[in-house]
C-alpha atoms as a PDB file:
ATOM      1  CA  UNK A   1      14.147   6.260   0.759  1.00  0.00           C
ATOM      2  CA  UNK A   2      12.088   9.408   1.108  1.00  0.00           C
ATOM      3  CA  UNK A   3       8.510  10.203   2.178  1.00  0.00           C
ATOM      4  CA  UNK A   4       6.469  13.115   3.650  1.00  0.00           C
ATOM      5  CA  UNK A   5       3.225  12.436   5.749  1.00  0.00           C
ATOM      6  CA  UNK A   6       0.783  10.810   3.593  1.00  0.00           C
ATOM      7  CA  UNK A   7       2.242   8.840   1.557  1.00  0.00           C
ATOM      8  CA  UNK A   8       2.192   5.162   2.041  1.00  0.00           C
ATOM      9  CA  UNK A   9       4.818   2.806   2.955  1.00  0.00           C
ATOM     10  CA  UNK A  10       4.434  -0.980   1.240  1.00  0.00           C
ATOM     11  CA  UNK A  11       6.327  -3.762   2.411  1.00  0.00           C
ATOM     12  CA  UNK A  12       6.650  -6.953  -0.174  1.00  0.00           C
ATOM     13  CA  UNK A  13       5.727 -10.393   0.678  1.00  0.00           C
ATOM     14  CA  UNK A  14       8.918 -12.049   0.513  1.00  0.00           C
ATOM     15  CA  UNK A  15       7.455 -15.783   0.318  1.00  0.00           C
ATOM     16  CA  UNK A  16       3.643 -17.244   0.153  1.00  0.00           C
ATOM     17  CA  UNK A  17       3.676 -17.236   4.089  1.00  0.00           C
ATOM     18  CA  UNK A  18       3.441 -12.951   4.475  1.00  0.00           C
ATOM     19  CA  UNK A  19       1.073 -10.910   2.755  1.00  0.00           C
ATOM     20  CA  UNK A  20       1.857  -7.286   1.321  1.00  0.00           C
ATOM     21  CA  UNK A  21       1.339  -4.664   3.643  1.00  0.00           C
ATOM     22  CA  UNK A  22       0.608  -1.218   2.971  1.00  0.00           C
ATOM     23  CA  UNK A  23       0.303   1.249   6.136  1.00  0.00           C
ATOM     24  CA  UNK A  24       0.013   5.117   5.600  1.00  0.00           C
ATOM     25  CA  UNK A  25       2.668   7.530   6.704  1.00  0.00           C
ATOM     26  CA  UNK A  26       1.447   9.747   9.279  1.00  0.00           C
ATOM     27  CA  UNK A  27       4.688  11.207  10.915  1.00  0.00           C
ATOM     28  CA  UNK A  28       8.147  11.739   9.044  1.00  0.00           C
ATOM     29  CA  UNK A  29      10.663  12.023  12.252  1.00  0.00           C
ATOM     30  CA  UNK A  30      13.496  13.778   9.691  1.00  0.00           C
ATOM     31  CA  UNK A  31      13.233  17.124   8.094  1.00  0.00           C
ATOM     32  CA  UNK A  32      15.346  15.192   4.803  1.00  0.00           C
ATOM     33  CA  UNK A  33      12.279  12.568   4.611  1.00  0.00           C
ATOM     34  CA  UNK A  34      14.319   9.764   5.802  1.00  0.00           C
ATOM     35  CA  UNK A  35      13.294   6.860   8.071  1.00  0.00           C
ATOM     36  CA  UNK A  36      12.063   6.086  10.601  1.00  0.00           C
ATOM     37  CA  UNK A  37       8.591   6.926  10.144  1.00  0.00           C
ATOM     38  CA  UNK A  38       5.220   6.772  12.281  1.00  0.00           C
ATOM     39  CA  UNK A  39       3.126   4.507  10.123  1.00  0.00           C
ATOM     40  CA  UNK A  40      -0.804   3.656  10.597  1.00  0.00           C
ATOM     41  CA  UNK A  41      -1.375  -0.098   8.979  1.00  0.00           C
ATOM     42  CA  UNK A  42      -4.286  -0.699   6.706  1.00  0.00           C
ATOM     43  CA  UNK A  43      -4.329  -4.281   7.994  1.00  0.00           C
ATOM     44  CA  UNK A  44      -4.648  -3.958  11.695  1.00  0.00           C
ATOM     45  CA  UNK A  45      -5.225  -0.410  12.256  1.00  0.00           C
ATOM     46  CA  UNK A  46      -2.377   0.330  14.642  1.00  0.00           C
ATOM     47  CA  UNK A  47       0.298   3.046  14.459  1.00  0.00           C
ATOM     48  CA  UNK A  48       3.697   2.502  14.933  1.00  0.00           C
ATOM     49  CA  UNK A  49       7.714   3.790  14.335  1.00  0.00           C
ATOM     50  CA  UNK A  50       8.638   2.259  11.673  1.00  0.00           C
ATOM     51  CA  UNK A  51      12.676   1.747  10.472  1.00  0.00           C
ATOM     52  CA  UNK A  52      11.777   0.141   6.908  1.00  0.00           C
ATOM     53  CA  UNK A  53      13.827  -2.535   5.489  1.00  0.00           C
ATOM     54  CA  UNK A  54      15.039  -3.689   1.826  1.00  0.00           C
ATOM     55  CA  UNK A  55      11.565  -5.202   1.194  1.00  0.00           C
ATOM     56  CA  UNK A  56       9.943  -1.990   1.322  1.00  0.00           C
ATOM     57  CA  UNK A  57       9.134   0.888  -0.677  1.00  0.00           C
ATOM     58  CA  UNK A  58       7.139   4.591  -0.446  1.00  0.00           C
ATOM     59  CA  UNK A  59       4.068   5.602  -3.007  1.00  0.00           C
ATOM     60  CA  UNK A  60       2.724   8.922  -3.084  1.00  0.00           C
ATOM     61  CA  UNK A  61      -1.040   9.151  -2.347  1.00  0.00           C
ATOM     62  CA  UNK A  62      -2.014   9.961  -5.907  1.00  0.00           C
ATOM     63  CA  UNK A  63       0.000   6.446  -6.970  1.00  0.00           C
ATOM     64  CA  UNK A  64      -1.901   4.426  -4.233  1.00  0.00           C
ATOM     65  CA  UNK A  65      -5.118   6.279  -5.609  1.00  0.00           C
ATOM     66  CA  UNK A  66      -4.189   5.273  -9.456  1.00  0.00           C
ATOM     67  CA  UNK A  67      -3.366   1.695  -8.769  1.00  0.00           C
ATOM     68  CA  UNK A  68      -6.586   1.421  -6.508  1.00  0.00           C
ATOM     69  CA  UNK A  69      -8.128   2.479  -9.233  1.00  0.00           C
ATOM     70  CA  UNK A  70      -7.043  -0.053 -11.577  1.00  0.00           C
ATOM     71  CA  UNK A  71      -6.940  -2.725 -10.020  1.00  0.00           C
ATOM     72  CA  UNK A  72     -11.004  -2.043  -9.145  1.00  0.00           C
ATOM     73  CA  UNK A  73     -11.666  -1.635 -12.894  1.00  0.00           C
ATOM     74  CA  UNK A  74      -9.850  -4.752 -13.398  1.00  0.00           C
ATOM     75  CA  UNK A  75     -11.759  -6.455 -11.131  1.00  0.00           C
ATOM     76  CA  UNK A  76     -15.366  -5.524 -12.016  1.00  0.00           C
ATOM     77  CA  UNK A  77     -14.382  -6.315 -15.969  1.00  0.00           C
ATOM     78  CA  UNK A  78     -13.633  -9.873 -14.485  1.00  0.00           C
ATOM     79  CA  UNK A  79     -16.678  -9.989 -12.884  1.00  0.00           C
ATOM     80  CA  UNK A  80     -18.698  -8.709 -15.587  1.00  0.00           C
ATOM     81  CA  UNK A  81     -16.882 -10.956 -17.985  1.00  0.00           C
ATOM     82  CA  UNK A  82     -18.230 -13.912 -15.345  1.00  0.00           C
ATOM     83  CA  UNK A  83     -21.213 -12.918 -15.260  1.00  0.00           C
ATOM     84  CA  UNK A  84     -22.123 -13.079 -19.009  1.00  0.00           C
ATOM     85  CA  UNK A  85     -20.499 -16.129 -19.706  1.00  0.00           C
ATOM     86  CA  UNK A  86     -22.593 -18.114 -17.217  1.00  0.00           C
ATOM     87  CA  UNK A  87     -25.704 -16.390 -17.634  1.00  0.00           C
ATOM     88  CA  UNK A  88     -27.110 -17.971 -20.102  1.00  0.00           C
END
């Protein structure tokens, strides 16, 4: 695993009990872009030293962007799809 700062580390939900978390890289410790890394989570807002396990993988900034992206699209053709159907 690689990263520089500013990309974003995402860590799975293994089971229905954990959620997906995705925290943005603020400090890569190794000049080689290895762990650990000093990661800000979106979820709570704290920053922390992070040693990332299996479950986890790195996006660049312009992939978080791009999915972001897609995923809002998607979700105002479902609403918009709603929205006509029980309109009338």
């Amino acid at each position: 695993m690689r990263a520089q700062s500013g990309d974003w580390l995402v860590i799975e939900a293994g089971d229905l009990s954990r959620h997906t978390r995705r925290g943005r890289i603020e400090q890569v410790r190794s000049a080689d872009g290895s762990p650990p890394y000093l990661v800000r989570w979106l979820d709570n807002g704290r920053t922390v030293l992070v040693f990332p396990g299996p479950d986890a993988h790195v996006r660049t900034a312009a992939e978080v962007e791009w999915t972001d992206a897609a995923v809002a699209a998607r979700c105002a053709a479902v609403q918009a799809e709603i929205g006509r159907r029980y309109r009338g």
